[in-house]
N, C-alpha and C. Protein backbone atom coordinates (compact mmCIF):
# COMPACT_ATOMS: atom_id res chain seq x y z
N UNK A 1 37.00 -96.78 -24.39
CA UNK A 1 37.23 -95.57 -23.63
C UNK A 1 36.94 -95.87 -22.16
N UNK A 2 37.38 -95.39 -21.51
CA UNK A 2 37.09 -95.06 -19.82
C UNK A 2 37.27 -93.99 -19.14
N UNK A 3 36.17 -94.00 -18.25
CA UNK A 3 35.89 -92.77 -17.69
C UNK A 3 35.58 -93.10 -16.31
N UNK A 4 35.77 -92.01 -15.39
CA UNK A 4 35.39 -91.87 -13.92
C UNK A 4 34.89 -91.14 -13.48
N UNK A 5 33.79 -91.17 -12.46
CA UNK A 5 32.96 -90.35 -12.23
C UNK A 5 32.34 -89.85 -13.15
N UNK A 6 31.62 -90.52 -13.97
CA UNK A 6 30.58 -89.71 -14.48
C UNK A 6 28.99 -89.90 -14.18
N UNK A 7 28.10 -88.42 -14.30
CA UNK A 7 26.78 -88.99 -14.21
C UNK A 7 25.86 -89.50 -15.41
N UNK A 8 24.74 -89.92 -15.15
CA UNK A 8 24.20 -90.80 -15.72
C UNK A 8 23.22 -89.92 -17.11
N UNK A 9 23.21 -88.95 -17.29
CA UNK A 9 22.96 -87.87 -18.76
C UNK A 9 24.17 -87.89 -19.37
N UNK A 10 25.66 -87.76 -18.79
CA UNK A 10 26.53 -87.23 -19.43
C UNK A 10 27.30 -88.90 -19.95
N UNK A 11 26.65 -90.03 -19.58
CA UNK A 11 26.89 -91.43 -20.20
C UNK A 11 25.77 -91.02 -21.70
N UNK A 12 24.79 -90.65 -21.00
CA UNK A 12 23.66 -91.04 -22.21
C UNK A 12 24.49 -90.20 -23.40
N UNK A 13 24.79 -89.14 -23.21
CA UNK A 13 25.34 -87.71 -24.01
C UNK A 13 26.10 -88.78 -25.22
N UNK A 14 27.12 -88.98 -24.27
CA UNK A 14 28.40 -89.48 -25.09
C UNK A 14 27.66 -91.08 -25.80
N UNK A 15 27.15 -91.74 -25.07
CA UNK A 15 26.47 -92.63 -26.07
C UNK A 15 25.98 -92.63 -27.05
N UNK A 16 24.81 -91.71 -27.28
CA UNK A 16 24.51 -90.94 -28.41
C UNK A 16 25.25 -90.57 -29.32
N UNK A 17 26.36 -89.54 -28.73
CA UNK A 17 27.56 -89.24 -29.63
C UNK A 17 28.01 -90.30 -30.46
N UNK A 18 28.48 -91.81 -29.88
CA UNK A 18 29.00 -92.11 -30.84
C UNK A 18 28.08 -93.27 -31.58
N UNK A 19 26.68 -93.24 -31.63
CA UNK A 19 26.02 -93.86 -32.38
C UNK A 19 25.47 -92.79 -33.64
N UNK A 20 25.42 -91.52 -33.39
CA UNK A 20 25.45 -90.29 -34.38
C UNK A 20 26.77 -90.70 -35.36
N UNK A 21 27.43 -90.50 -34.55
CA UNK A 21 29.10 -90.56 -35.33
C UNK A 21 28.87 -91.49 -36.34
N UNK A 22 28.56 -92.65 -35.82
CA UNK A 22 29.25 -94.05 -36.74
C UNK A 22 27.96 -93.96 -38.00
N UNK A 23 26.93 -93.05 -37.84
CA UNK A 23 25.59 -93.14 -38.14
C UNK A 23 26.01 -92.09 -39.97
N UNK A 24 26.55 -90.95 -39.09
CA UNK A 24 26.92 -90.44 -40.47
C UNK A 24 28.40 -90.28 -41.08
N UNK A 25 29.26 -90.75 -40.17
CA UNK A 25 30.73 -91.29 -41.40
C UNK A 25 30.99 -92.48 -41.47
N UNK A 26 30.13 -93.72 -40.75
CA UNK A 26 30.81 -95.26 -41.34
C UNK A 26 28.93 -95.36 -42.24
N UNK A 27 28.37 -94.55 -42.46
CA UNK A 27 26.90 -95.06 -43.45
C UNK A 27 26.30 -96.61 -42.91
N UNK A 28 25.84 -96.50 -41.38
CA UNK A 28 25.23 -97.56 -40.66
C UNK A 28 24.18 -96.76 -40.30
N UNK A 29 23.48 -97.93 -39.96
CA UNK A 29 22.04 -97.89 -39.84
C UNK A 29 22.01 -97.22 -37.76
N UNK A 30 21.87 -96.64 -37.30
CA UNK A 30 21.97 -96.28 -35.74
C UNK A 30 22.03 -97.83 -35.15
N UNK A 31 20.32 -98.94 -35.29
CA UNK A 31 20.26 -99.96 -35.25
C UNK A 31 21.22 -100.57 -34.97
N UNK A 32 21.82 -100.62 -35.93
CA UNK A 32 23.18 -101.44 -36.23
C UNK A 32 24.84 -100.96 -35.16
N UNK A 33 24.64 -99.64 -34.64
CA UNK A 33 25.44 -99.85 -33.65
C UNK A 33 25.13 -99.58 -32.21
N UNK A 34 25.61 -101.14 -31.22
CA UNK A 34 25.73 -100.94 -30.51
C UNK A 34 26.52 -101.10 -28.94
N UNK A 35 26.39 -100.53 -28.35
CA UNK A 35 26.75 -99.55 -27.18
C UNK A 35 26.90 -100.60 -25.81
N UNK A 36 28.11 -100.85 -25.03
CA UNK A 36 28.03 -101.40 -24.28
C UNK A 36 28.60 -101.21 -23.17
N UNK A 37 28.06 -101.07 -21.64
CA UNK A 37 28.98 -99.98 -21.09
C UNK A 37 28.42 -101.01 -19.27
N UNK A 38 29.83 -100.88 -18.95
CA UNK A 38 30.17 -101.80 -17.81
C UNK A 38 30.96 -100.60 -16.66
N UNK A 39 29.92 -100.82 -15.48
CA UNK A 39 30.66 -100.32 -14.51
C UNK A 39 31.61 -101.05 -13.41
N UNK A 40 32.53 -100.06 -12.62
CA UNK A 40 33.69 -100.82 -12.06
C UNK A 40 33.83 -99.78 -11.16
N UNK A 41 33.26 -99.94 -10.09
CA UNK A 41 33.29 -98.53 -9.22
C UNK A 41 33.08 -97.22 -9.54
N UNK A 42 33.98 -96.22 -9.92
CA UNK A 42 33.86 -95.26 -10.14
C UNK A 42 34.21 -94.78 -11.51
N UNK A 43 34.45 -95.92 -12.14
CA UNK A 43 34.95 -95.99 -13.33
C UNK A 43 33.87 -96.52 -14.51
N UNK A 44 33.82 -96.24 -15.68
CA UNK A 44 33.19 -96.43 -16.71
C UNK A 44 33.94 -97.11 -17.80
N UNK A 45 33.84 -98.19 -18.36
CA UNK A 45 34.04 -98.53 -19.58
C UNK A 45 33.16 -98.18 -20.86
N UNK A 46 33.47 -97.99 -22.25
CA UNK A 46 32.33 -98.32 -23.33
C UNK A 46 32.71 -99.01 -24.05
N UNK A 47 32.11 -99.85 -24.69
CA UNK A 47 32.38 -100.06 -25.95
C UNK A 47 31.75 -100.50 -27.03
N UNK A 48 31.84 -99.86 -28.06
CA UNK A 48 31.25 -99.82 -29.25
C UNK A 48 31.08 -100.81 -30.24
N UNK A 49 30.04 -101.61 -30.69
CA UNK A 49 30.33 -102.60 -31.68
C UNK A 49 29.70 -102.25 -33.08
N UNK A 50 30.22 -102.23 -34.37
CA UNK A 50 29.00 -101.63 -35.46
C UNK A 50 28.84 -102.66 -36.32
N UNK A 51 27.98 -102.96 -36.39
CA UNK A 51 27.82 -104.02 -37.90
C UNK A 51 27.31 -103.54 -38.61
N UNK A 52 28.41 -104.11 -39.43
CA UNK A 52 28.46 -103.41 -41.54
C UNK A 52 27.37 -104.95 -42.30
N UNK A 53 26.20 -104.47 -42.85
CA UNK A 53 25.66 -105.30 -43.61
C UNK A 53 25.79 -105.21 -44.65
C-alpha cells in the first residue's frame, strides 16, 4: 500500500490494523506478522510479511 501525507498515530492505526487482521483470519500468532514501512518524502510505503509456522 502507499500513502501520502500521513501522520505518525494514523501509521501506527493502520499498522495495528493489519497485524489484528492477519491475527484473526490467517490464525497467526501477532509475533509472527511483520510490518515494514519506508519513507519517500511525503509518501509512505507498507509492507506486510506473515509467517505461517
Amino acid at each position: 500500500m502507499r500513502f501520502e501525507n500521513v501522520k505518525q498515530e494514523e501509521l501506527d492505526f493502520v499498522i495495528n490494523y493489519i497485524k489484528d487482521y492477519a491475527v484473526k483470519h490467517l490464525s497467526v500468532k501477532k509475533e509472527d506478522v511483520k510490518v515494514h514501512v519506508s519513507k519517500e518524502g511525503n509518501s509512505i510505503t507498507i509492507v506486510a510479511n506473515i509467517i505461517y509456522q
